[in-house]
PDB file of N, CA and C in Angstrom:
ATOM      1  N   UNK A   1      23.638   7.648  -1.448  1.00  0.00           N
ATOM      2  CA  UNK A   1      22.440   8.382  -1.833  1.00  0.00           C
ATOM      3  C   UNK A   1      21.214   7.680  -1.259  1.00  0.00           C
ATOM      4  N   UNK A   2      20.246   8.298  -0.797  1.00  0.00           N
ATOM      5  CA  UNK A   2      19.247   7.656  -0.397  1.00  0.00           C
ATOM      6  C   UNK A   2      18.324   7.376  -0.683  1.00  0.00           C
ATOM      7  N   UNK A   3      17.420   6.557  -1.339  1.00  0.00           N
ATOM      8  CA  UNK A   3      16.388   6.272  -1.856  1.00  0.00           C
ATOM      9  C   UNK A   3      15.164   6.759  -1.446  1.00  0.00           C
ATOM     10  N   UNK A   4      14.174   7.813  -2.696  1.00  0.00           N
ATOM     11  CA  UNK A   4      13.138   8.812  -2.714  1.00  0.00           C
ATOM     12  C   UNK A   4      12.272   8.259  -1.369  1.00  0.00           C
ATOM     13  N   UNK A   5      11.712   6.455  -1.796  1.00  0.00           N
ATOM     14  CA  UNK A   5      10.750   6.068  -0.451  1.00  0.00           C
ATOM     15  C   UNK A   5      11.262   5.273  -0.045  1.00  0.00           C
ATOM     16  N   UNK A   6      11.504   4.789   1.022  1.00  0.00           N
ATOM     17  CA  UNK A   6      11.336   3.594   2.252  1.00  0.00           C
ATOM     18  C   UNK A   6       9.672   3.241   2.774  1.00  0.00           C
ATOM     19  N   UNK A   7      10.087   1.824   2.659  1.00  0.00           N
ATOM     20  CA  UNK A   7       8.249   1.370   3.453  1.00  0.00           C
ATOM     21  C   UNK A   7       9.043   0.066   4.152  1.00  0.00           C
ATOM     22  N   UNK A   8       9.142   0.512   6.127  1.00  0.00           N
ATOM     23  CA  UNK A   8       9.456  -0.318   6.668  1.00  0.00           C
ATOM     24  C   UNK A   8       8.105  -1.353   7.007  1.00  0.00           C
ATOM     25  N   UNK A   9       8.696  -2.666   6.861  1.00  0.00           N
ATOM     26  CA  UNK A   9       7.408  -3.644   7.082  1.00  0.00           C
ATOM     27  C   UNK A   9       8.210  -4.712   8.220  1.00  0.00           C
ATOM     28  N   UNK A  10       6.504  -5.558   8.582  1.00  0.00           N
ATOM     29  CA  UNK A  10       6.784  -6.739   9.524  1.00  0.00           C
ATOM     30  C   UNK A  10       6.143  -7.823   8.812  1.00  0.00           C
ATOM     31  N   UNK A  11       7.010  -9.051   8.876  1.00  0.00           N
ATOM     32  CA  UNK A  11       6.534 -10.140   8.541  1.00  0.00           C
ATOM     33  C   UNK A  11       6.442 -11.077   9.613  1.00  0.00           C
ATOM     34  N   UNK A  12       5.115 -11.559  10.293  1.00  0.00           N
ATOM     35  CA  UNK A  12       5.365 -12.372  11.525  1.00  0.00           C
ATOM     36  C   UNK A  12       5.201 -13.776  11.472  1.00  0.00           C
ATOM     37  N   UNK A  13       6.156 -14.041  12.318  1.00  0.00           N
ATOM     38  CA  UNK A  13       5.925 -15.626  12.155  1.00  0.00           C
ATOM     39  C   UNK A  13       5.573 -16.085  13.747  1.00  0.00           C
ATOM     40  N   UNK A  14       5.093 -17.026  14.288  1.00  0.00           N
ATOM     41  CA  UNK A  14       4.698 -17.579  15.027  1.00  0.00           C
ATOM     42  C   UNK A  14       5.382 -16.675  16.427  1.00  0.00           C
ATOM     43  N   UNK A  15       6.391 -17.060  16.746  1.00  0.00           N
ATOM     44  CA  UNK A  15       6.908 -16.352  18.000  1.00  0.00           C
ATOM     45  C   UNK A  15       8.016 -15.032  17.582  1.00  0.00           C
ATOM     46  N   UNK A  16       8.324 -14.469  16.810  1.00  0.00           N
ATOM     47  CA  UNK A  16       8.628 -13.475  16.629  1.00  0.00           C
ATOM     48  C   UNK A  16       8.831 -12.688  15.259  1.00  0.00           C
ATOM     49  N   UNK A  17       8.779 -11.669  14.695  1.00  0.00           N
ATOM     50  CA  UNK A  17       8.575 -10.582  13.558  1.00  0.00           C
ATOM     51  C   UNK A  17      10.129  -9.919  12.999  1.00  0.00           C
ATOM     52  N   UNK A  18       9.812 -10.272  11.708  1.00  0.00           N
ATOM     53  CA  UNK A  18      11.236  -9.852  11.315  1.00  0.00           C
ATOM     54  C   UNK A  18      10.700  -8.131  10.388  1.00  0.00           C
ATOM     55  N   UNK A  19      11.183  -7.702  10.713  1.00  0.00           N
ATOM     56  CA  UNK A  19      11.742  -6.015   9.965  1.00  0.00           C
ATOM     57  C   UNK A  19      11.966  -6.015   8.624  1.00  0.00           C
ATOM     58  N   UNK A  20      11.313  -5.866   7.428  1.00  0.00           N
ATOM     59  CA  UNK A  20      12.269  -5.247   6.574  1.00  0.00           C
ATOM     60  C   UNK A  20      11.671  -4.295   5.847  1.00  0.00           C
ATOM     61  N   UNK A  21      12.739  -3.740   4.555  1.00  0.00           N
ATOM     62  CA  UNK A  21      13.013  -2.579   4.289  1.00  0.00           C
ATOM     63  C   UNK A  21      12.648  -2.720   2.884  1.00  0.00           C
ATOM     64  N   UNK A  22      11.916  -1.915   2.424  1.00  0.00           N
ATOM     65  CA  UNK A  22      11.747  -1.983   0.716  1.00  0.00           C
ATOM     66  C   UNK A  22      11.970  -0.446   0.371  1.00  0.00           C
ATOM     67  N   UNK A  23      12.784  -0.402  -0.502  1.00  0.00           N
ATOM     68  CA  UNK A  23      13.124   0.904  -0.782  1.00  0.00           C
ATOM     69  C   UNK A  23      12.521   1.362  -2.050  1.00  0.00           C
ATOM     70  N   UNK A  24      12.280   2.569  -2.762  1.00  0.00           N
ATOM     71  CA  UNK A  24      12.578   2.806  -4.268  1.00  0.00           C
ATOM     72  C   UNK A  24      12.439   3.961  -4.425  1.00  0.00           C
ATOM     73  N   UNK A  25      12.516   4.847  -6.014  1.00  0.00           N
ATOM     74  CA  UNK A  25      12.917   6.316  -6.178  1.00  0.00           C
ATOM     75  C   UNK A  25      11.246   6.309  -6.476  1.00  0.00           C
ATOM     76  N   UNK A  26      10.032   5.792  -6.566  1.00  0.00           N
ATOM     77  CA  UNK A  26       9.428   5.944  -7.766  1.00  0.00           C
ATOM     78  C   UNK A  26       7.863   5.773  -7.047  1.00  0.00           C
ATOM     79  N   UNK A  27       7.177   6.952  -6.454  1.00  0.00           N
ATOM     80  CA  UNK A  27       6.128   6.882  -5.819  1.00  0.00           C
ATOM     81  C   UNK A  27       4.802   5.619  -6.243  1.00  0.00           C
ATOM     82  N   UNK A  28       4.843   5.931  -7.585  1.00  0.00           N
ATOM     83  CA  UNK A  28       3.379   4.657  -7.985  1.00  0.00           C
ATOM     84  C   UNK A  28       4.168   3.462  -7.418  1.00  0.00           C
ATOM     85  N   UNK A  29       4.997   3.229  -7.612  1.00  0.00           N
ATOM     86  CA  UNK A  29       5.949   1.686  -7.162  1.00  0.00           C
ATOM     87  C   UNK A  29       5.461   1.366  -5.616  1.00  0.00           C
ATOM     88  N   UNK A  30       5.651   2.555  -5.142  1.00  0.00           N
ATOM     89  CA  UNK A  30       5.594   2.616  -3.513  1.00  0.00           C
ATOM     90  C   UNK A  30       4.395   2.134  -2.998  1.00  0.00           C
ATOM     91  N   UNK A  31       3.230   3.088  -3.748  1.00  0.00           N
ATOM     92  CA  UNK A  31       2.168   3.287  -3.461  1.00  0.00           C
ATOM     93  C   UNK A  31       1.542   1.699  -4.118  1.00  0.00           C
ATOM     94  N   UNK A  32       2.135   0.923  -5.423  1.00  0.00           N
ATOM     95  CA  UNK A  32       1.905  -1.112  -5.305  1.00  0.00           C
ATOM     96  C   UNK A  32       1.946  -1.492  -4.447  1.00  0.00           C
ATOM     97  N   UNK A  33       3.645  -0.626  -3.707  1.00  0.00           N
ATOM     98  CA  UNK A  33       3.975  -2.118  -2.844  1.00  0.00           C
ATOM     99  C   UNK A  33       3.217  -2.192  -1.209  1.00  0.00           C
ATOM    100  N   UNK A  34       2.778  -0.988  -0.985  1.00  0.00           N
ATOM    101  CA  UNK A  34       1.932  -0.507   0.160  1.00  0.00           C
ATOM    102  C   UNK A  34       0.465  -1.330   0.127  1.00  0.00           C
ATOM    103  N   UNK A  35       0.133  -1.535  -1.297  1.00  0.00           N
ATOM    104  CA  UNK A  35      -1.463  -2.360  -1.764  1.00  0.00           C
ATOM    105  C   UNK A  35      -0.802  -3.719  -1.602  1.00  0.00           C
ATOM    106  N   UNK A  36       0.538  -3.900  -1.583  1.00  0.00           N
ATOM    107  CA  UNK A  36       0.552  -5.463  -2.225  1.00  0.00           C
ATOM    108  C   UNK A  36       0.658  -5.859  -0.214  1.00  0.00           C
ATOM    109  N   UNK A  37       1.555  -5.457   0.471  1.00  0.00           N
ATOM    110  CA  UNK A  37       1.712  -5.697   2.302  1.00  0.00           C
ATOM    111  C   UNK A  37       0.201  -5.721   2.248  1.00  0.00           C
ATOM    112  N   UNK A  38      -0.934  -4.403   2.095  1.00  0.00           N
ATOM    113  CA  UNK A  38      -2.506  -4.545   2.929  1.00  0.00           C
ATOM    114  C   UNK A  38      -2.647  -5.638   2.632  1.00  0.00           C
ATOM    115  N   UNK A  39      -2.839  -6.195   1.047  1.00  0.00           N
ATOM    116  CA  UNK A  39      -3.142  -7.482   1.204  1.00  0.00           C
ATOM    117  C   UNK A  39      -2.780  -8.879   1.681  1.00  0.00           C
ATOM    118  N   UNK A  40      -1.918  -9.015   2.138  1.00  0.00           N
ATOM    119  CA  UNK A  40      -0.778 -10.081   2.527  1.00  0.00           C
ATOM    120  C   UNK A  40      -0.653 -10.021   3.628  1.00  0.00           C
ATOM    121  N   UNK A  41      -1.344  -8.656   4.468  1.00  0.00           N
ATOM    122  CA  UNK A  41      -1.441  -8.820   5.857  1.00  0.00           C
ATOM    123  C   UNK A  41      -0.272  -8.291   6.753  1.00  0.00           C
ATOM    124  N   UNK A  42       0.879  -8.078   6.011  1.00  0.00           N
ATOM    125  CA  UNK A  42       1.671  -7.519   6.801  1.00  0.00           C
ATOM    126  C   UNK A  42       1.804  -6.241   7.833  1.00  0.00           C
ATOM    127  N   UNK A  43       2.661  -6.131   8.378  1.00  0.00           N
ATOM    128  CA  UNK A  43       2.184  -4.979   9.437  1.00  0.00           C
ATOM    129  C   UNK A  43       3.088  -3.710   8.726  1.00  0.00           C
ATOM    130  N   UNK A  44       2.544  -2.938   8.646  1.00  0.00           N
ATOM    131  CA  UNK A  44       3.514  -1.615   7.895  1.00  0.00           C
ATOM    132  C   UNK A  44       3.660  -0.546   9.085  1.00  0.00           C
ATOM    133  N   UNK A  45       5.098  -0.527   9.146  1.00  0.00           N
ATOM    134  CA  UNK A  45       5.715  -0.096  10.609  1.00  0.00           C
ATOM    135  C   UNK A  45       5.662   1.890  10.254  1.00  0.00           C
ATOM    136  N   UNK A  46       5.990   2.289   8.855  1.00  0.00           N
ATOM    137  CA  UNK A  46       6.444   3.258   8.554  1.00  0.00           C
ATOM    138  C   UNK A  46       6.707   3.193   7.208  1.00  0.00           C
ATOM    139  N   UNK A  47       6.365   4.705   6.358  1.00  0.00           N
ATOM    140  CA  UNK A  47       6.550   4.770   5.089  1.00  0.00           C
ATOM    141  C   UNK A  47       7.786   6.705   5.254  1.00  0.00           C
ATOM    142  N   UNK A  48       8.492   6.160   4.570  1.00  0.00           N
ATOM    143  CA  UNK A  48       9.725   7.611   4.514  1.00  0.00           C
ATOM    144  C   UNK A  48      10.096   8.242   3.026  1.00  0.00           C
ATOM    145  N   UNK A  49      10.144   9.331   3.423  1.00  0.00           N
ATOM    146  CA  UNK A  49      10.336  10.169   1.899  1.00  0.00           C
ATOM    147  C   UNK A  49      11.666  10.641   2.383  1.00  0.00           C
ATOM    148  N   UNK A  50      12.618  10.095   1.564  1.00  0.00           N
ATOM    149  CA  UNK A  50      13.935  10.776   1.583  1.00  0.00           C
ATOM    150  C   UNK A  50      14.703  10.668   2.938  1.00  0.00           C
ATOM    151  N   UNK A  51      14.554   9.687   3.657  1.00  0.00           N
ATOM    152  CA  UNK A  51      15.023   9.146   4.918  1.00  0.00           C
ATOM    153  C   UNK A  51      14.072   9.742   6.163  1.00  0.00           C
ATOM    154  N   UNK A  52      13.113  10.580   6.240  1.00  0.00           N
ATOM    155  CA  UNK A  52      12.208  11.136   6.931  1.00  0.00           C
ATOM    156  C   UNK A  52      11.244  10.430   6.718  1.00  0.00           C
ATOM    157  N   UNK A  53      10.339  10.177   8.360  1.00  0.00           N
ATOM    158  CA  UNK A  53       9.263   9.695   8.113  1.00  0.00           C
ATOM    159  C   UNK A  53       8.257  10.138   7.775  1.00  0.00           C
ATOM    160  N   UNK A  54       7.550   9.806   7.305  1.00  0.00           N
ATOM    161  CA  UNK A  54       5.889  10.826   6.289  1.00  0.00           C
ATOM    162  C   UNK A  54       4.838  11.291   7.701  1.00  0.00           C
ATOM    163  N   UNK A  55       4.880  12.112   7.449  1.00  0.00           N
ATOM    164  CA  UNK A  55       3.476  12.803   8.436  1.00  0.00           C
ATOM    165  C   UNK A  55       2.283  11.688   8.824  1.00  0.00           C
ATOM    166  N   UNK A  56       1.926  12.145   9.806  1.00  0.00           N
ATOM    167  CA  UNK A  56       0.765  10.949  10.062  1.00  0.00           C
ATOM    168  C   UNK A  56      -0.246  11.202   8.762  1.00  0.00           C
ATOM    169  N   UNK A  57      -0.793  12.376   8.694  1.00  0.00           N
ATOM    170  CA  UNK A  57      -1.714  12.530   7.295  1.00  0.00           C
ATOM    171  C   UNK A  57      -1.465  11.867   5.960  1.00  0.00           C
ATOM    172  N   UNK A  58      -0.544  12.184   5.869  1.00  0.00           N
ATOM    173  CA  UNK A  58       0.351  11.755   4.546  1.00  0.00           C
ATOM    174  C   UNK A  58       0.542  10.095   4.464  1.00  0.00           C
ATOM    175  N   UNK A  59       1.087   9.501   5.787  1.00  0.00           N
ATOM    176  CA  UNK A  59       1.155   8.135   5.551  1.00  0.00           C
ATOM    177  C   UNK A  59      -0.657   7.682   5.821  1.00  0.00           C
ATOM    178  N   UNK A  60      -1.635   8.591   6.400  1.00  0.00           N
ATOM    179  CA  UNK A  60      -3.060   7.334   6.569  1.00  0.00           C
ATOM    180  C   UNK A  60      -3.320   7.504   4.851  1.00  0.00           C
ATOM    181  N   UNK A  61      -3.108   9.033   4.005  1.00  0.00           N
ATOM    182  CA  UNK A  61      -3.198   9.034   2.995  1.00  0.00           C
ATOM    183  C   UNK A  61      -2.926   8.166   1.730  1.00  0.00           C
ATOM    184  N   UNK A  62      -1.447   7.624   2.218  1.00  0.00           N
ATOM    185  CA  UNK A  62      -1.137   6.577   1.065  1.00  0.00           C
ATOM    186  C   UNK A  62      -2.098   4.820   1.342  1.00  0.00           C
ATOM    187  N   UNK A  63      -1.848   4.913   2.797  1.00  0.00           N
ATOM    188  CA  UNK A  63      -2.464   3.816   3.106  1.00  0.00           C
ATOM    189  C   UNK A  63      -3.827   3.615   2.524  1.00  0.00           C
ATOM    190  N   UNK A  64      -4.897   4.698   2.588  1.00  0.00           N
ATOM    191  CA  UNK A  64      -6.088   4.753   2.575  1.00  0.00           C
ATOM    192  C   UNK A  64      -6.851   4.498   0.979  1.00  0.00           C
ATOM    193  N   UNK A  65      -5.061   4.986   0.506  1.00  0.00           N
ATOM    194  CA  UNK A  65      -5.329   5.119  -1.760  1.00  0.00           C
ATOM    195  C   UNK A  65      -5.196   3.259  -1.621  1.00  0.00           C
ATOM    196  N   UNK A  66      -3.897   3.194  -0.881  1.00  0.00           N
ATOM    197  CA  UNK A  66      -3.978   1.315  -1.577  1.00  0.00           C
ATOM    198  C   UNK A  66      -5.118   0.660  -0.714  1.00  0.00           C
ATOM    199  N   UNK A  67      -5.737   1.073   0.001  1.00  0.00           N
ATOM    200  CA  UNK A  67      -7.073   0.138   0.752  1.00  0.00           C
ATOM    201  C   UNK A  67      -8.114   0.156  -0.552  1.00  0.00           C
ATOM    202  N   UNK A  68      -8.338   1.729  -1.144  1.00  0.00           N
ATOM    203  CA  UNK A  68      -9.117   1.970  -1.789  1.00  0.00           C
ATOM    204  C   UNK A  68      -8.659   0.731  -3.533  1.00  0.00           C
ATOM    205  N   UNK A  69      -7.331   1.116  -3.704  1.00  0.00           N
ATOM    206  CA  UNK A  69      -7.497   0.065  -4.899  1.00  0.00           C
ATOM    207  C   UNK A  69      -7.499  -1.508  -4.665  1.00  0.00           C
ATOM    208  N   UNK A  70      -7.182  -1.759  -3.537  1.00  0.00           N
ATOM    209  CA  UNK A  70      -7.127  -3.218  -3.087  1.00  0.00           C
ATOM    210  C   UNK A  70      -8.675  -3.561  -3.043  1.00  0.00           C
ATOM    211  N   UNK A  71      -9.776  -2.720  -2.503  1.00  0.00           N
ATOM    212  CA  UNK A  71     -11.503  -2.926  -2.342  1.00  0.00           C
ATOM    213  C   UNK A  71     -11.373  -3.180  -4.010  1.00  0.00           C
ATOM    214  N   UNK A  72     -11.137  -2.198  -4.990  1.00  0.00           N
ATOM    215  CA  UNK A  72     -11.506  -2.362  -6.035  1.00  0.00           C
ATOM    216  C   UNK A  72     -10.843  -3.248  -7.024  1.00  0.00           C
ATOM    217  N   UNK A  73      -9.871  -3.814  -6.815  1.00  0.00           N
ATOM    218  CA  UNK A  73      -9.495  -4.832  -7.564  1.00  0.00           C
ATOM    219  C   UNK A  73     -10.111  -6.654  -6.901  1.00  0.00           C
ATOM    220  N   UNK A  74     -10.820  -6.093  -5.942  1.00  0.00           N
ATOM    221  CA  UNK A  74     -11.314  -7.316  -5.235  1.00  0.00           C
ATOM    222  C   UNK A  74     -12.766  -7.036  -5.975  1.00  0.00           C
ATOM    223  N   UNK A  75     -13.618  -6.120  -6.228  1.00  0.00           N
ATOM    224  CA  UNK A  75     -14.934  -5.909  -6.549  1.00  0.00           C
ATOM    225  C   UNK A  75     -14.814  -6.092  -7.731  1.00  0.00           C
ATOM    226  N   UNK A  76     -14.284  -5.859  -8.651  1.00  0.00           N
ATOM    227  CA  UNK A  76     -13.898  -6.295  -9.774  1.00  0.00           C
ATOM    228  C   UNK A  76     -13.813  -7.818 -10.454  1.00  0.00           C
ATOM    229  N   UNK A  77     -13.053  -8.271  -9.461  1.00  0.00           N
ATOM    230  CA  UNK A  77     -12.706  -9.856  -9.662  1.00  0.00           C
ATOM    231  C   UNK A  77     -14.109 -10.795  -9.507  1.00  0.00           C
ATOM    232  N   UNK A  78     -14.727  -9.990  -8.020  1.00  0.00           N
ATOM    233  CA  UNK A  78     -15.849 -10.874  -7.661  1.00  0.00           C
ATOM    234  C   UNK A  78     -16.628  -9.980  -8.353  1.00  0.00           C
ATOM    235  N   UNK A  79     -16.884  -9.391  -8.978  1.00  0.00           N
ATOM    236  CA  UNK A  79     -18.610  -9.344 -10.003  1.00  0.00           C
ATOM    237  C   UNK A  79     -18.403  -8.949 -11.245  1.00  0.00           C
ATOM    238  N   UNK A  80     -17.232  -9.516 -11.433  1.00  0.00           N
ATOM    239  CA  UNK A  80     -16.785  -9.409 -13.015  1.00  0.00           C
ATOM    240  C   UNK A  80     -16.844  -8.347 -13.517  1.00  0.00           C
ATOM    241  N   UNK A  81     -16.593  -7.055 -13.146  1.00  0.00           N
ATOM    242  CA  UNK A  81     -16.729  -5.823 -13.627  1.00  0.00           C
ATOM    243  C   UNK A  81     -15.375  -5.475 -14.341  1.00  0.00           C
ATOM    244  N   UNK A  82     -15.583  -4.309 -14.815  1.00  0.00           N
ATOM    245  CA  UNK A  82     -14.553  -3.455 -15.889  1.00  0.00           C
ATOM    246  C   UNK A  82     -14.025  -2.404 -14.590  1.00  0.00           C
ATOM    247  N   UNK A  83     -12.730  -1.917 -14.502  1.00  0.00           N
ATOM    248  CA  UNK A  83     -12.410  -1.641 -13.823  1.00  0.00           C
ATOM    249  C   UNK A  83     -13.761   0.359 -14.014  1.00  0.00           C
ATOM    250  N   UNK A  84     -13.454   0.943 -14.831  1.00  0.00           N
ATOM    251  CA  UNK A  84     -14.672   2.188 -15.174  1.00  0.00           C
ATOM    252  C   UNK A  84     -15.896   2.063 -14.429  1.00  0.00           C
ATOM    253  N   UNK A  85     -16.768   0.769 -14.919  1.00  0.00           N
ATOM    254  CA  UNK A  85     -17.892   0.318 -14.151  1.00  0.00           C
ATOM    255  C   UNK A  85     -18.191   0.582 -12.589  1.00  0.00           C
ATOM    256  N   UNK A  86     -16.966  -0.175 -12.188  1.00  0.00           N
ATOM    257  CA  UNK A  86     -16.464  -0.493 -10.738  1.00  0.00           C
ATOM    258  C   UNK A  86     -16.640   0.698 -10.061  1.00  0.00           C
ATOM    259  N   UNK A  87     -15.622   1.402 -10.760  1.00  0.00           N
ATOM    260  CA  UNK A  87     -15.323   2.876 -10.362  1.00  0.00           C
ATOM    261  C   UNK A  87     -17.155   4.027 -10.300  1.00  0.00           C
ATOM    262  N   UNK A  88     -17.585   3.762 -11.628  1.00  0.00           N
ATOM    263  CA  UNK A  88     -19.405   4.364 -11.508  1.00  0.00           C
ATOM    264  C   UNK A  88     -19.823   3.948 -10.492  1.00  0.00           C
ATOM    265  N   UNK A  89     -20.006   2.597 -10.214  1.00  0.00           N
ATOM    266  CA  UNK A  89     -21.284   2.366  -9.525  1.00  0.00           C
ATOM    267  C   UNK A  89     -20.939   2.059  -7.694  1.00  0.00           C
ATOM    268  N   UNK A  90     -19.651   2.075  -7.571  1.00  0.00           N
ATOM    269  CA  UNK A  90     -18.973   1.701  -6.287  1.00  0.00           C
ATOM    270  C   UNK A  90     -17.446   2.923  -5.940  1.00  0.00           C
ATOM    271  N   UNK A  91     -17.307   3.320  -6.514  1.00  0.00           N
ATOM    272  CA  UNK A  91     -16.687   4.597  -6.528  1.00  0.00           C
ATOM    273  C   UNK A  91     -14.872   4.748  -5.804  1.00  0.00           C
ATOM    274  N   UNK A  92     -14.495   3.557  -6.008  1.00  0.00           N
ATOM    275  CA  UNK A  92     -13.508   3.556  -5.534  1.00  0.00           C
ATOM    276  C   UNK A  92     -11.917   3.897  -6.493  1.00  0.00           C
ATOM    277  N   UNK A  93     -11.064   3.851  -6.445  1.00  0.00           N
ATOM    278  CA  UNK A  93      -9.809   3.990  -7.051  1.00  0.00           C
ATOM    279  C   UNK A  93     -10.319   3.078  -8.044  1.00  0.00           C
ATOM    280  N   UNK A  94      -9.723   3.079  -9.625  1.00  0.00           N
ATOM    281  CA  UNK A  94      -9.960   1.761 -10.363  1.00  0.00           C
ATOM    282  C   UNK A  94      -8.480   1.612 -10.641  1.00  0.00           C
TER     283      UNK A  94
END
């Protein structure tokens, strides 16, 4: 059976990049682990729904939600805000 998402990633090390594979049934999961690679820098090769790869729209889409909560859990941290606040006055995902 194949698992709902795939998010193929790169982890690089000095002279060459290893591949891997994070799977799961469970979109918010997906859509962490997509925020947790932006931040960590990894290279995200491809995100798949049901062994198909996601539309270009669809994958800048997911990408663009975890950029948006990754800004806001960083604006948050640095000006001590409430995640609501954050969201009023800077308008991003909270």
């Amino acid at each position: 059976m194949l698992p709902k998402y795939t998010v193929d990633y790169t982890t690089r090390f000095r002279r060459h990049a290893q591949v891997n594979h994070y799977h799961t049934d469970d979109p918010i999961t997906c859509q962490e682990f997509v925020t947790e690679l932006l931040e960590r820098g990894f290279g995200i090769s491809a995100v798949k729904h049901e062994g198909v790869e996601l539309p270009k729209p669809e994958f800048d889409r997911i990408v663009k939600t975890a950029a948006s909560i990754l800004a806001s859990r960083h604006i948050c941290a640095s000006l001590e805000l409430k995640p609501e606040e954050e969201k009023y006055r800077f308008g991003f995902t909270a």
